[in-house]
Protein backbone atom coordinates (compact mmCIF):
# COMPACT_ATOMS: atom_id res chain seq x y z
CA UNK A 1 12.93 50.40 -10.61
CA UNK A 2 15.66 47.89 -11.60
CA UNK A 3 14.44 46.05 -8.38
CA UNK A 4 10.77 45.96 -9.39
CA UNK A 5 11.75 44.81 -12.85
CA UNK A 6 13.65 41.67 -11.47
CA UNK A 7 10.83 41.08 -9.77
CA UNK A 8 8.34 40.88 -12.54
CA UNK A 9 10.91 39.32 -14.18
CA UNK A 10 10.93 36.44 -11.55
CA UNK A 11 8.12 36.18 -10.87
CA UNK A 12 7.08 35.45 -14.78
CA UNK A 13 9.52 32.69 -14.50
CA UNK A 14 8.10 31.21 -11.67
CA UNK A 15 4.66 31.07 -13.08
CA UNK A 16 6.04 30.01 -16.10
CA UNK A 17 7.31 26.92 -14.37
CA UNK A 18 4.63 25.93 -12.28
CA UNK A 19 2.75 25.71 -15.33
CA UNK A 20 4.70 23.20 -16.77
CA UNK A 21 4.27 20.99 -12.98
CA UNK A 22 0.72 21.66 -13.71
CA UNK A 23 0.78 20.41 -16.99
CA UNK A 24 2.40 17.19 -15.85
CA UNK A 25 0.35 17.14 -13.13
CA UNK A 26 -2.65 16.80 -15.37
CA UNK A 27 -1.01 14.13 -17.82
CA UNK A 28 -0.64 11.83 -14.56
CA UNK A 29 -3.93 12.73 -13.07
CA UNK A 30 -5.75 11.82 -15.94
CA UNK A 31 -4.30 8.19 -17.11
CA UNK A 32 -4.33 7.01 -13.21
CA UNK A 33 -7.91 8.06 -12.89
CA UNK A 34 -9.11 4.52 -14.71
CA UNK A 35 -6.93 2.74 -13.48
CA UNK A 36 -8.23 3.51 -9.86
CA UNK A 37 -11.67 3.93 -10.70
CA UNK A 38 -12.82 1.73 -14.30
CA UNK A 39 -14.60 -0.92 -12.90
CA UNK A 40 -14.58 -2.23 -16.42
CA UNK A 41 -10.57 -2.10 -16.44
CA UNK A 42 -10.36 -4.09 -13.46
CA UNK A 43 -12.33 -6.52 -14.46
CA UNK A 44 -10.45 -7.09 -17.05
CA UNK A 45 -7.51 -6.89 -15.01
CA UNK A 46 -8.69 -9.59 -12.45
CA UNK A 47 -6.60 -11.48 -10.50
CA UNK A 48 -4.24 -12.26 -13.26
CA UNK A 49 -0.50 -12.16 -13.39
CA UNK A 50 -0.73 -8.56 -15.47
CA UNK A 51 -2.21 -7.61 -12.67
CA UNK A 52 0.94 -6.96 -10.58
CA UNK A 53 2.38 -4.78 -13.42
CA UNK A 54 -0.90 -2.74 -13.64
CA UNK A 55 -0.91 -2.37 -9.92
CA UNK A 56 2.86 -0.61 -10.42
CA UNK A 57 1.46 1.53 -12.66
CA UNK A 58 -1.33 2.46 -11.00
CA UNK A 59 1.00 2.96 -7.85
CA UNK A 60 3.75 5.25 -9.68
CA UNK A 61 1.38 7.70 -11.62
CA UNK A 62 -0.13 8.69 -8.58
CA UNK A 63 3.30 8.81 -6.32
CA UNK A 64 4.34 10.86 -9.36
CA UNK A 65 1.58 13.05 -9.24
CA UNK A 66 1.70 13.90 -5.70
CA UNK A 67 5.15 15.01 -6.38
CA UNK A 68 4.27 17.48 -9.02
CA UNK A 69 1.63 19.14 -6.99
CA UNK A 70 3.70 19.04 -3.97
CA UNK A 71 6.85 20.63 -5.84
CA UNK A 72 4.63 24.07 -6.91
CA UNK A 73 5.01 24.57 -3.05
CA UNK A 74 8.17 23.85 -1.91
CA UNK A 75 10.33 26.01 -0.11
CA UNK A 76 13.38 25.68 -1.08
CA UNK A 77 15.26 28.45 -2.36
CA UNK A 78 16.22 27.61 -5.89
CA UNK A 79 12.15 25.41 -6.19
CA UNK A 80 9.02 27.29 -7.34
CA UNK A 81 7.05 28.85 -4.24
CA UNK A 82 3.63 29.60 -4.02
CA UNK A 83 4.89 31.31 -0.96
CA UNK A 84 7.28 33.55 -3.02
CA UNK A 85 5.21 34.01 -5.74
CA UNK A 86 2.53 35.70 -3.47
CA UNK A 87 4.64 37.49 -1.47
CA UNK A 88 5.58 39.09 -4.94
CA UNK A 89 2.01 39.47 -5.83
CA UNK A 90 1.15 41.45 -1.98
CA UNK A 91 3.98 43.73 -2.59
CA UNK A 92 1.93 47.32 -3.73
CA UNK A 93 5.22 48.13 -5.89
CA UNK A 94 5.53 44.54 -7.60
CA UNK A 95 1.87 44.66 -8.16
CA UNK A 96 1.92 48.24 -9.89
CA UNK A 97 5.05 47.51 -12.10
CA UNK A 98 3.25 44.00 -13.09
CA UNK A 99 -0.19 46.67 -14.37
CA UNK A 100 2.46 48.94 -16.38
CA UNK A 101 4.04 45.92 -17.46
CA UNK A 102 0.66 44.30 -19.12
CA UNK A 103 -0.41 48.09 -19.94
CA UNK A 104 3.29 48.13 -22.04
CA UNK A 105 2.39 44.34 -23.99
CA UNK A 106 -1.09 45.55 -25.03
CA UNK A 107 -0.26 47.83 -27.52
CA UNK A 108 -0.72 51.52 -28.54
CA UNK A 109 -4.44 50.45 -29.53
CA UNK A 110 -5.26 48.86 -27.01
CA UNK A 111 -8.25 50.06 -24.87
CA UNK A 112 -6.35 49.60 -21.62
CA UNK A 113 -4.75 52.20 -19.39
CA UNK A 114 -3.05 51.83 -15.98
CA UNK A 115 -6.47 52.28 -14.24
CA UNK A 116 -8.38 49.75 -16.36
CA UNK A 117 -5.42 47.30 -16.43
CA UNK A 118 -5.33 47.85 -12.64
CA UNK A 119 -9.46 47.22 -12.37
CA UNK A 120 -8.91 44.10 -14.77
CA UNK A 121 -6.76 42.46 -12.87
CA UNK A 122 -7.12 43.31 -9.47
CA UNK A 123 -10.15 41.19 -8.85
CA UNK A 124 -7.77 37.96 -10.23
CA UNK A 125 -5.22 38.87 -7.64
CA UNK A 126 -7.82 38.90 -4.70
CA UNK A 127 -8.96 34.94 -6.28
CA UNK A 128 -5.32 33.74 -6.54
CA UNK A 129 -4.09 35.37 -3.04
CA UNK A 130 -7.03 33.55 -1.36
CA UNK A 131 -6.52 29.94 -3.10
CA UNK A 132 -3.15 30.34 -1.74
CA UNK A 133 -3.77 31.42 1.64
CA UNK A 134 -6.06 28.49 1.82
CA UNK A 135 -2.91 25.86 1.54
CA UNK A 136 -1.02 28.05 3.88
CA UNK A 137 0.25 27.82 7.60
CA UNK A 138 -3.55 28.94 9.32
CA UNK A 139 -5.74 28.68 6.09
CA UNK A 140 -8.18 26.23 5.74
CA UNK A 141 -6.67 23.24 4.02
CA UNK A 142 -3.11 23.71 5.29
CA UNK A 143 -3.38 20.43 6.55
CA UNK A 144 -3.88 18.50 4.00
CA UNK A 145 -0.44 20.18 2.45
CA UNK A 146 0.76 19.36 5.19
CA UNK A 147 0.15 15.82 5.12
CA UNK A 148 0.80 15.61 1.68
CA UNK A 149 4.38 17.25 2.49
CA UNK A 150 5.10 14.67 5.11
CA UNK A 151 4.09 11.87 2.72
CA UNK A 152 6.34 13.32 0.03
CA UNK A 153 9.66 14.10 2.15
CA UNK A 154 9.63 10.81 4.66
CA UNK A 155 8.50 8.51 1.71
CA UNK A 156 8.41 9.96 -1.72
CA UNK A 157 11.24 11.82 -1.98
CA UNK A 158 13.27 10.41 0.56
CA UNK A 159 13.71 7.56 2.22
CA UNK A 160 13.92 7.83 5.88
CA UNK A 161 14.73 5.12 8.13
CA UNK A 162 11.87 3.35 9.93
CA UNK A 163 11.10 5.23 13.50
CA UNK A 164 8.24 2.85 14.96
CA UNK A 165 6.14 4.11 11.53
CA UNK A 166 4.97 2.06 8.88
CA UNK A 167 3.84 3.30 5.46
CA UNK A 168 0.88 1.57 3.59
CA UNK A 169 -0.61 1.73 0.35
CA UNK A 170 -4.41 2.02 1.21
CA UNK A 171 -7.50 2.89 -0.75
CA UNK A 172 -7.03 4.23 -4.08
CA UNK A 173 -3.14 4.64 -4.22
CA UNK A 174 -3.20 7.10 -0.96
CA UNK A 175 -0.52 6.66 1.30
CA UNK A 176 -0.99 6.51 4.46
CA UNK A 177 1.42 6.47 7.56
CA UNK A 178 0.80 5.05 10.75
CA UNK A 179 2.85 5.27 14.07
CA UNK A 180 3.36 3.14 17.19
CA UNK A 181 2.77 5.42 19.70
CA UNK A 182 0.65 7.80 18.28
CA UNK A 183 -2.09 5.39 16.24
CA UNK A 184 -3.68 8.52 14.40
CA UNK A 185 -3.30 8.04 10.62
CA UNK A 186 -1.21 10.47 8.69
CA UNK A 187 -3.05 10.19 5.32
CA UNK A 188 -4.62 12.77 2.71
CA UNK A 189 -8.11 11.31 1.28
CA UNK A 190 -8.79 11.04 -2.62
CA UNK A 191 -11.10 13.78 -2.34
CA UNK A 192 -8.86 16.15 -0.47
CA UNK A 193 -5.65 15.10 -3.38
CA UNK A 194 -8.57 15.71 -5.98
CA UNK A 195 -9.14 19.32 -4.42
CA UNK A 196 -5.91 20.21 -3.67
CA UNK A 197 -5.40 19.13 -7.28
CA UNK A 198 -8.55 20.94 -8.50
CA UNK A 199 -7.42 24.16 -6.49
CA UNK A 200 -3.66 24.46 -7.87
CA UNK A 201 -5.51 24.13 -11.50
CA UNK A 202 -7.48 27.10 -10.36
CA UNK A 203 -4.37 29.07 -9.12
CA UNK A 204 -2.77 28.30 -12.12
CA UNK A 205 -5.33 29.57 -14.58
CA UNK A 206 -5.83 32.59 -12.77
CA UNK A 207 -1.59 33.42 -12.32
CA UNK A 208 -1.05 32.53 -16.28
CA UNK A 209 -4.16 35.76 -16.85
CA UNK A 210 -2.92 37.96 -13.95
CA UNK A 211 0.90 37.48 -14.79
CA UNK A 212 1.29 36.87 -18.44
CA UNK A 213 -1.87 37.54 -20.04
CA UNK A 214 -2.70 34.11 -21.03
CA UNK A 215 -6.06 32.38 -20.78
CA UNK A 216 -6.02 28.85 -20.35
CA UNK A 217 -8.80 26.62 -19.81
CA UNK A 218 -7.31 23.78 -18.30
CA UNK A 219 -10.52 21.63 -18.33
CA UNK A 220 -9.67 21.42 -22.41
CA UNK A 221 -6.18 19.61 -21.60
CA UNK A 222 -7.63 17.18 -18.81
CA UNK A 223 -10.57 16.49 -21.57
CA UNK A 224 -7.53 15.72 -24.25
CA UNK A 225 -5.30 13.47 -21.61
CA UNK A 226 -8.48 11.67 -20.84
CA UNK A 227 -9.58 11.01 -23.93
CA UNK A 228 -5.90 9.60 -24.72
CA UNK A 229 -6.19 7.84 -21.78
CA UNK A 230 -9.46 5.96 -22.71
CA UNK A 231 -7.80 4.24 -25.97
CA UNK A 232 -4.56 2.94 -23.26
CA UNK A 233 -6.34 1.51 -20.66
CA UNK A 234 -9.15 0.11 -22.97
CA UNK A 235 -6.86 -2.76 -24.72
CA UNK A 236 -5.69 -3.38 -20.72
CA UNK A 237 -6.76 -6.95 -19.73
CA UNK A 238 -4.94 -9.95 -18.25
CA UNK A 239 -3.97 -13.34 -19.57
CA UNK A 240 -7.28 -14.34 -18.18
CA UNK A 241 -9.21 -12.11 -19.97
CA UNK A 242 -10.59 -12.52 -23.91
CA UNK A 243 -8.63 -10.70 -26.21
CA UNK A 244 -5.31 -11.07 -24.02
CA UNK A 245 -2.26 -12.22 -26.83
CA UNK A 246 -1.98 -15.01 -24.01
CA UNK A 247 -5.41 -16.02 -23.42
CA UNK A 248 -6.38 -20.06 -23.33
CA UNK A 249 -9.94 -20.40 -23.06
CA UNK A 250 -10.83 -23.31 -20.25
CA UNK A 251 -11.32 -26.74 -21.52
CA UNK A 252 -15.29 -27.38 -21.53
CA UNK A 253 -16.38 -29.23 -19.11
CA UNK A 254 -17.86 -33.05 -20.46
């Protein structure tokens, strides 16, 4: 029993700290979203000399984002594991102790037993289990972790020397990595970054019920973080733009 309860124990912990690399996750996400998408923003932008700075910005809100999705599945021993915290979750015992542990923080007037807690959140565990399995060695999308992974630990997190591959900055802040010999591009798309990022929003949610009882919408903080995000970027412009502190209007022509 001691076991078990180090092992609800831990895995509360881990949950509780993936949900703060979610939260960051989201803060990133949603102030780099107009800078790589506001048409409006870049016009403003233009080919000025802000430009550069923007472009920097742009670059290192998305570089940090990849990070903090990437870090919610590391494996390193002493990281948070999406790998460890569903072996946890498979494990008949752990999964019992974790019903008589939400049974215990419901109170004596509570309608829930063991049985209903169990029918609750049984359900919840079948969700989460598959979302993970789908980012897993075999599931469905296991590749795109995977290129995400290689991005992060050749580029992002370390800096490896140069072995015939050269990494770009294409698109809309994806990196992408290309090779001599082998010419096939190692690069995650914006739409499989905004799933990925989508899905771990969708484990979280689900772990935060299933673990500590919590229900979180996370669509309410993106909606908050974009809104904030909407007042930055919309007093953005360069020096060539009206309303820049260093704007000269053109002389008009005779």
């Amino acid at each position: 029993m001691g076991d078990t309860q180090q092992d609800i124990e831990r895995l509360y912990n881990l949950v509780d700290t993936a949900r703060q690399e979610i939260e960051l996750a989201i803060m990133l996400h949603e102030t780099w979203r107009p800078a790589a998408y506001d048409i409006g923003l870049h016009t403003r932008i233009g080919t000025s000399y802000a430009a550069h700075s923007f472009q920097i910005i742009r670059l290192a809100l998305r570089r940090e984002l990849l990070l903090a999705l990437t870090r919610v599945w590391d494996k390193s021993a002493k990281a948070v594991r999406m790998s460890l915290i569903a072996d946890l979750l498979r494990d008949k015992k752990c999964f019992e102790a974790l019903v008589q542990y939400r049974v215990g923080r419901t109170g004596i007037r509570s309608r829930f037993t063991p049985e209903t807690m169990r029918e609750e959140l049984t359900p919840k565990l079948d969700q989460v289990l598959k979302l993970i399995r789908k980012y897993q060695e075999g599931g469905a999308a296991y590749e795109v972790r995977k290129k995400l992974k290689t991005i992060r630990d050749e580029h992002l997190a370390h800096r490896e020397l140069p072995k015939g591959r050269v990494v770009a900055v294409t698109g809309s802040d994806t990196l992408s990595q290309k090779g001599e010999e082998d010419k096939r591009s190692v690069r995650a798309t914006d739409d499989e970054i905004e799933t990925f990022y989508q899905d771990n929003l969708e484990i979280m949610r689900l772990l935060l019920s299933l673990v500590q009882g919590v229900a979180i919408d996370f669509s309410d903080a993106c909606a908050v973080y974009k809104h904030h995000a909407k007042f930055f970027w919309a007093s953005t412009r360069g020096e060539c733009t009206e309303g820049h502190p260093y704007f000269h209007p053109r002389p008009s022509d005779p």
